[in-house]
N, C-alpha and C. Protein backbone atom coordinates (compact mmCIF):
# COMPACT_ATOMS: atom_id res chain seq x y z
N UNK A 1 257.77 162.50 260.65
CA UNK A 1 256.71 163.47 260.53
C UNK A 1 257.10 164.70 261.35
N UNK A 2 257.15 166.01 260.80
CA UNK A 2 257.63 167.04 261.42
C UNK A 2 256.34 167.62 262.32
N UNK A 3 256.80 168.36 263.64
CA UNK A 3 255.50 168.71 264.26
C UNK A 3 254.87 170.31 264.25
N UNK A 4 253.48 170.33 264.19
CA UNK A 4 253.06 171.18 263.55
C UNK A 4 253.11 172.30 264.62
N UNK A 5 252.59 173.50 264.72
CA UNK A 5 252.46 174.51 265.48
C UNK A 5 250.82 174.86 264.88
N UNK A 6 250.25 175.15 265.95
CA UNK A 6 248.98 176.06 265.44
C UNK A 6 249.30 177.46 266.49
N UNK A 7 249.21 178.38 265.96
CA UNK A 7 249.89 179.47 266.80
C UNK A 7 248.44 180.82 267.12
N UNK A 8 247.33 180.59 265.95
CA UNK A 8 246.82 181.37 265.99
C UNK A 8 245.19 181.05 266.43
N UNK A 9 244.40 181.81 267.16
CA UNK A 9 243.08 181.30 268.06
C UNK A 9 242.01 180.60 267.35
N UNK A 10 242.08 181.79 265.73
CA UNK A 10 240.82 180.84 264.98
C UNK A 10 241.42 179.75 264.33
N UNK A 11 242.43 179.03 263.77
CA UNK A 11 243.36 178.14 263.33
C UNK A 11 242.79 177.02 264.18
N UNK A 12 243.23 176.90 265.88
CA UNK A 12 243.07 176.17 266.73
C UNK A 12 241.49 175.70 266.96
N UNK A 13 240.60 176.80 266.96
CA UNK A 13 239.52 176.25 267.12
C UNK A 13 238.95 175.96 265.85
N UNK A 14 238.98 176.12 264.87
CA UNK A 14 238.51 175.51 263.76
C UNK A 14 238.75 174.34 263.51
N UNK A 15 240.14 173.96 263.98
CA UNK A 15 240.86 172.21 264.08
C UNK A 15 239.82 171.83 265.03
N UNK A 16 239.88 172.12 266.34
CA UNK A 16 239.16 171.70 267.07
C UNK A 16 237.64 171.06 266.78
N UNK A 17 236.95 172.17 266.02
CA UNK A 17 234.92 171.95 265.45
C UNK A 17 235.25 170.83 264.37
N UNK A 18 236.50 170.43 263.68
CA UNK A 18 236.64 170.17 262.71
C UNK A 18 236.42 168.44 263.29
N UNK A 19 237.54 168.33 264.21
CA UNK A 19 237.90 166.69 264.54
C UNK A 19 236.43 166.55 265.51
N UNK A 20 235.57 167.45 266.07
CA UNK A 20 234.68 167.01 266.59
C UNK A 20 233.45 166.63 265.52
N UNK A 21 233.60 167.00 264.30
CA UNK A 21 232.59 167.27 263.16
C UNK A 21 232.81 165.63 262.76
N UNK A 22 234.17 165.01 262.96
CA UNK A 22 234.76 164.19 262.36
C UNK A 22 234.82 162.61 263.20
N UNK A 23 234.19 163.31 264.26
CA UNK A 23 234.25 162.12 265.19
C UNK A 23 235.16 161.91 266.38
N UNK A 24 236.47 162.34 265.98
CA UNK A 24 237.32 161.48 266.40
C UNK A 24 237.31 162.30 268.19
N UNK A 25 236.66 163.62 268.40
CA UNK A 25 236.81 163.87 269.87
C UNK A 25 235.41 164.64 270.12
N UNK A 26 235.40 164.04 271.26
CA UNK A 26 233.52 165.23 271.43
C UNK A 26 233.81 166.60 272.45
N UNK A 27 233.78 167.55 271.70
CA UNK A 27 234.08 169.01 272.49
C UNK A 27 232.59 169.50 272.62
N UNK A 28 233.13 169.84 273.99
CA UNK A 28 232.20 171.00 274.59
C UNK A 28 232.49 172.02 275.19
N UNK A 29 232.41 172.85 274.35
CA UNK A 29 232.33 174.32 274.21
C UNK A 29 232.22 174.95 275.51
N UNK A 30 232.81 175.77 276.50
CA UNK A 30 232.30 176.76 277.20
C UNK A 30 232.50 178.35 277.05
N UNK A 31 231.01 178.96 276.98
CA UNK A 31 231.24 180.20 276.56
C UNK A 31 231.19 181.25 277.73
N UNK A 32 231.55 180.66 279.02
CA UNK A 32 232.29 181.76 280.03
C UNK A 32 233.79 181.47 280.07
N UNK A 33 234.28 182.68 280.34
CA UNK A 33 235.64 182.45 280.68
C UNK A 33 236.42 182.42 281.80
N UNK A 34 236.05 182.07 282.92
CA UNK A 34 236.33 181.36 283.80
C UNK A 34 235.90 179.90 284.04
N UNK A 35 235.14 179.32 282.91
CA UNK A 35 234.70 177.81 282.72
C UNK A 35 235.95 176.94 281.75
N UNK A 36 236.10 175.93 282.12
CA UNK A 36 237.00 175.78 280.89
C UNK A 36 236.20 174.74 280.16
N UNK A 37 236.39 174.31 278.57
CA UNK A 37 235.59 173.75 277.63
C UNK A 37 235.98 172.34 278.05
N UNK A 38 235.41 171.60 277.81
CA UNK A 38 235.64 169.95 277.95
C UNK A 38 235.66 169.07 276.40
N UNK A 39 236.77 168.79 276.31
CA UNK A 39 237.81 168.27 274.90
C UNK A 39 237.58 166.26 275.48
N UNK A 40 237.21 165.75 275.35
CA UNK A 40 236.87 164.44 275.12
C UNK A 40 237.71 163.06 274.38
N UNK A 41 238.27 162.16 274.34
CA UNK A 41 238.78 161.51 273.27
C UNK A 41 237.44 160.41 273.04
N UNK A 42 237.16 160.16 271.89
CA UNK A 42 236.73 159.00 271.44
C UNK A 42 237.43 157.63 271.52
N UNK A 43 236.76 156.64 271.98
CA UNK A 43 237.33 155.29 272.32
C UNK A 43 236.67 154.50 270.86
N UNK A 44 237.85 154.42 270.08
CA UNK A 44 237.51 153.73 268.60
C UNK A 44 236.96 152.61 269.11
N UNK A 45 236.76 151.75 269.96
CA UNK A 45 236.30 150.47 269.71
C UNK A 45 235.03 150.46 270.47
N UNK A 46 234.15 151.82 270.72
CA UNK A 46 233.24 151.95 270.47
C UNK A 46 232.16 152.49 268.81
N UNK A 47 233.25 152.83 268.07
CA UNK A 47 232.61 153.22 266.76
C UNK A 47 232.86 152.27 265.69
N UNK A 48 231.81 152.22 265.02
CA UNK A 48 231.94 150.67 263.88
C UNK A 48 232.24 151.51 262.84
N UNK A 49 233.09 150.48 262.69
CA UNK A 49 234.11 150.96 261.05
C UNK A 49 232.71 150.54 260.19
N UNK A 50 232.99 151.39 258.88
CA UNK A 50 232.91 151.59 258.01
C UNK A 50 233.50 150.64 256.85
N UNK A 51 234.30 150.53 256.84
CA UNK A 51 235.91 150.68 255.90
C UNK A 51 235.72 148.93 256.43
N UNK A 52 235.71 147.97 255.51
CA UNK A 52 235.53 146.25 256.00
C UNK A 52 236.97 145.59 254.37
C-alpha cells in the first residue's frame, strides 16, 4: 500500500470531520489558536459490530 500525503488544510480537516462522522476517532475541535484540538482514538472493543 503506497503512503498517502494530505498536503492541503481543507483536505486534512475534512478527513479528519469525516473519520469522526465515522466513528472511528472522536475530535475535538479547538477554535483558539493557541489551544490545540484533541484527536482521540476509538477502542473497537468498545463498539458492537454490526457486521455478525
Amino acid at each position: 500500500m503506497r503512503i498517502g500525503k494530505v498536503s492541503a488544510q481543507a483536505t486534512h480537516h475534512r478527513s479528519v470531520k469525516d473519520l469522526h462522522a465515522f466513528g472511528y476517532i472522536r475530535y475535538e475541535p479547538s477554535f483558539k489558536r493557541n489551544c490545540k484540538s484533541k484527536v482521540l482514538a476509538v477502542s473497537f472493543r468498545d463498539v458492537k459490530s454490526e457486521v455478525r
